[in-house]
Protein backbone atom coordinates (compact mmCIF):
# COMPACT_ATOMS: atom_id res chain seq x y z
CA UNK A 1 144.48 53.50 209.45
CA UNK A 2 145.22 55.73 206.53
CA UNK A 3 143.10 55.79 203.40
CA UNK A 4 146.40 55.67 201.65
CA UNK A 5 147.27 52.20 203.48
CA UNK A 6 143.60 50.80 202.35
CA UNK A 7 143.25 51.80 198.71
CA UNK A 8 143.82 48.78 196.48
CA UNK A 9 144.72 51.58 193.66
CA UNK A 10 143.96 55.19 192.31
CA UNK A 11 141.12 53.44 189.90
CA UNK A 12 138.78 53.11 192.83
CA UNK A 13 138.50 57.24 193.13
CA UNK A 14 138.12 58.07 189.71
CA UNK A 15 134.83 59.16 188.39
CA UNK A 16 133.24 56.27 186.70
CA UNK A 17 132.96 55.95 182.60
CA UNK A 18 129.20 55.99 181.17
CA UNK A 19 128.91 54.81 177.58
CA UNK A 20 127.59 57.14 175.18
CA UNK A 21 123.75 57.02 175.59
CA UNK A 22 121.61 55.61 172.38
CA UNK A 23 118.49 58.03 171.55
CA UNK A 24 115.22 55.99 171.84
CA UNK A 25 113.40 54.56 169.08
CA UNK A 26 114.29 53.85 165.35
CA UNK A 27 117.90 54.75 164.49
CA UNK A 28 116.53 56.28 160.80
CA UNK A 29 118.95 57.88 158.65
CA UNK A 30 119.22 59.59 155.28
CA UNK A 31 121.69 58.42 152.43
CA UNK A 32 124.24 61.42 153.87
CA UNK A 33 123.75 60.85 157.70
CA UNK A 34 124.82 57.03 156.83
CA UNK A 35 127.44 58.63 154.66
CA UNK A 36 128.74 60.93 158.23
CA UNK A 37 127.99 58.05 160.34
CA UNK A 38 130.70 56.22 158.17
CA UNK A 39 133.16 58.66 157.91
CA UNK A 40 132.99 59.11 161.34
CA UNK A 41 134.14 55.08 161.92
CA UNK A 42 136.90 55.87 159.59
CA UNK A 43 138.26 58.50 161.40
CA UNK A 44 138.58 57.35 164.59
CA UNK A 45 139.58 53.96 163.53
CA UNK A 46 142.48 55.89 161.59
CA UNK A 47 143.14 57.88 165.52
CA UNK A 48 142.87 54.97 167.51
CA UNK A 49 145.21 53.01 165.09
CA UNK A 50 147.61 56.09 165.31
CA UNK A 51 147.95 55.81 169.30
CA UNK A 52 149.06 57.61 172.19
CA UNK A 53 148.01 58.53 175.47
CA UNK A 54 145.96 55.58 177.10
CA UNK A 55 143.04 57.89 178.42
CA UNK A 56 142.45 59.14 174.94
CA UNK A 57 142.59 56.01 173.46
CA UNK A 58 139.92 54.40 175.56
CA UNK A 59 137.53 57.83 174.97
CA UNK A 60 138.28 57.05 171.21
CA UNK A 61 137.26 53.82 171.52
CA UNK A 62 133.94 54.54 173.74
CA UNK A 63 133.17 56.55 170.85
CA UNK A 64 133.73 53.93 167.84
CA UNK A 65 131.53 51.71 170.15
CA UNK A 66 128.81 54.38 169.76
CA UNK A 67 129.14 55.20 166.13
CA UNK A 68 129.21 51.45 165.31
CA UNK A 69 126.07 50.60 167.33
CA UNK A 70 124.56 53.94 165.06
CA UNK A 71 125.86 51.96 162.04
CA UNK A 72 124.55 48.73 163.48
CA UNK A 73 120.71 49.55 163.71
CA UNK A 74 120.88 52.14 161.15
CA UNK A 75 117.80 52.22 158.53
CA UNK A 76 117.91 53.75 155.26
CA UNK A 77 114.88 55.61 155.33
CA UNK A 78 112.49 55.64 152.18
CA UNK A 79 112.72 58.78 150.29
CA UNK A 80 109.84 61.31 150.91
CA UNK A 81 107.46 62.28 148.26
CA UNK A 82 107.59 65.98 148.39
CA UNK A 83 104.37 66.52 148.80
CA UNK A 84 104.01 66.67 152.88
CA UNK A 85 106.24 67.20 155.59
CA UNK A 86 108.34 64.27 156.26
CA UNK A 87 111.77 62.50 157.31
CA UNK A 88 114.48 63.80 154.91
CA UNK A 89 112.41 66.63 153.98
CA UNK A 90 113.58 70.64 153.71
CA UNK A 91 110.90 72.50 154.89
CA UNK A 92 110.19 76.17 154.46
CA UNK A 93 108.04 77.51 157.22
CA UNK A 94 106.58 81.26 158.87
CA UNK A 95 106.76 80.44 162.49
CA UNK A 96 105.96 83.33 164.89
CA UNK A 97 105.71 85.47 162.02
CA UNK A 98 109.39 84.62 160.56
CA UNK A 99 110.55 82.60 157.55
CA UNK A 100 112.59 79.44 158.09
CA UNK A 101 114.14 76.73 156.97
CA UNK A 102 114.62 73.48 158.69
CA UNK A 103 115.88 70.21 157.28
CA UNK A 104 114.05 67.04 159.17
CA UNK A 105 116.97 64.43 159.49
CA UNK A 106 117.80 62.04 162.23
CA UNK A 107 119.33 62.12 165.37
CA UNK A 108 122.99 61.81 164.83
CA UNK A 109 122.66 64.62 161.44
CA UNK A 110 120.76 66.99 163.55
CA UNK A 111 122.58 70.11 163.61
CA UNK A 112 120.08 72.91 165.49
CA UNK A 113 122.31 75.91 164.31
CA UNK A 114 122.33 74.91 160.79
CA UNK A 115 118.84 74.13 160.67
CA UNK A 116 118.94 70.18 160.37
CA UNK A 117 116.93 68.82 163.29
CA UNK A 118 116.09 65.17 164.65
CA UNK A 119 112.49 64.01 163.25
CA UNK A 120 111.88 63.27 167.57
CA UNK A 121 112.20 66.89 167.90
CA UNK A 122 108.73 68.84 168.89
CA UNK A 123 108.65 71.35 166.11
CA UNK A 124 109.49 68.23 163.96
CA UNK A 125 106.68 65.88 164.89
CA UNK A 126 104.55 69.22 164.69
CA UNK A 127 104.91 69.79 160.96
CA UNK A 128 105.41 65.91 160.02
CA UNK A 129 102.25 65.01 158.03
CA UNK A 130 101.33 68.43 156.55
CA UNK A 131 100.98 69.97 153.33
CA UNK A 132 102.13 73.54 151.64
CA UNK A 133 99.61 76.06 152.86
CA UNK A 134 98.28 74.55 155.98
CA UNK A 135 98.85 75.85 159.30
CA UNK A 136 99.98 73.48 162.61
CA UNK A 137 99.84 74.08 166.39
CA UNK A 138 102.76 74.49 167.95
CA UNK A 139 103.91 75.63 171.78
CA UNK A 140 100.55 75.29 172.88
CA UNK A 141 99.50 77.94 170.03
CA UNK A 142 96.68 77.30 167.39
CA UNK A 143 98.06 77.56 163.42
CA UNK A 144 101.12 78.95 165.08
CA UNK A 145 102.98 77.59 161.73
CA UNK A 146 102.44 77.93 158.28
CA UNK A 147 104.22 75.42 155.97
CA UNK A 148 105.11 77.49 152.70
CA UNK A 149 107.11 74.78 150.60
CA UNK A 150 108.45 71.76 150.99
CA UNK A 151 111.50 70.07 149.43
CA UNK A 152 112.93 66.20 148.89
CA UNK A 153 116.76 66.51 150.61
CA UNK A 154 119.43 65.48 147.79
């Protein structure tokens, strides 16, 4: 017999739907990535409220499932000092001889090609903890990073 005569309906040969995955481990935030995480609800409560075509309606809504869990579990982390390397910290750094700047924020604000990255990133959980003037191993390299200042994120 024909697959055409067996199948119940087209649903059973679609590719299936994962939700969006959750990173691992605290879901910490600064006062602006609640802010985004926020806005973010807004706006696709505002499209999905709007309608149209089915399909992107229910990827709309596997997203607001996502972004609500992120609101969900979020925590408000305490503001840094200023004095070390830490969450919701702007850190200016010499690594591999060049200057850079890298914000430490969490997961969902982490922008790599603006220089905002997760606090769970490597070269993140390399500089948490130090002060101006010391150097860190990085890559397998001894003092391969040199933390030149350090600022609180507004």
């Amino acid at each position: 017999m024909s697959v055409a005569f067996r199948r119940e309906s087209d649903e059973e040969h679609k590719e299936p739907k994962f939700e969006l995955p959750i990173p691992p481990g605290p879901n910490l935030v600064t006062a602006r990535g609640l802010a985004l995480i926020e806005a973010k609800l807004r706006d696709l409560d505002e499209r999905i409220a709007a309608g149209g075509d089915e399909a992107e309606i229910e990827a709309l809504k596997r997203d607001q499932r996502y972004w609500a869990t992120r609101q969900a579990t979020a925590e408000l982390a305490p503001a840094p000092d200023g004095e070390e390397v830490a969450f919701g910290t702007r850190v200016t750094c010499k690594l591999g001889g060049q200057g850079k700047t890298i914000d430490i924020v969490g997961d969902d604000e982490a922008d790599p090609a603006n220089g905002a990255i997760s606090f769970s990133a490597p070269l993140a959980r390399a500089m948490i903890g130090a002060f101006v003037g010391e150097k860190v191993d990085f890559g397998g390299k001894a003092e391969a990073i040199e933390i030149v200042g350090i600022e609180v994120l507004g």
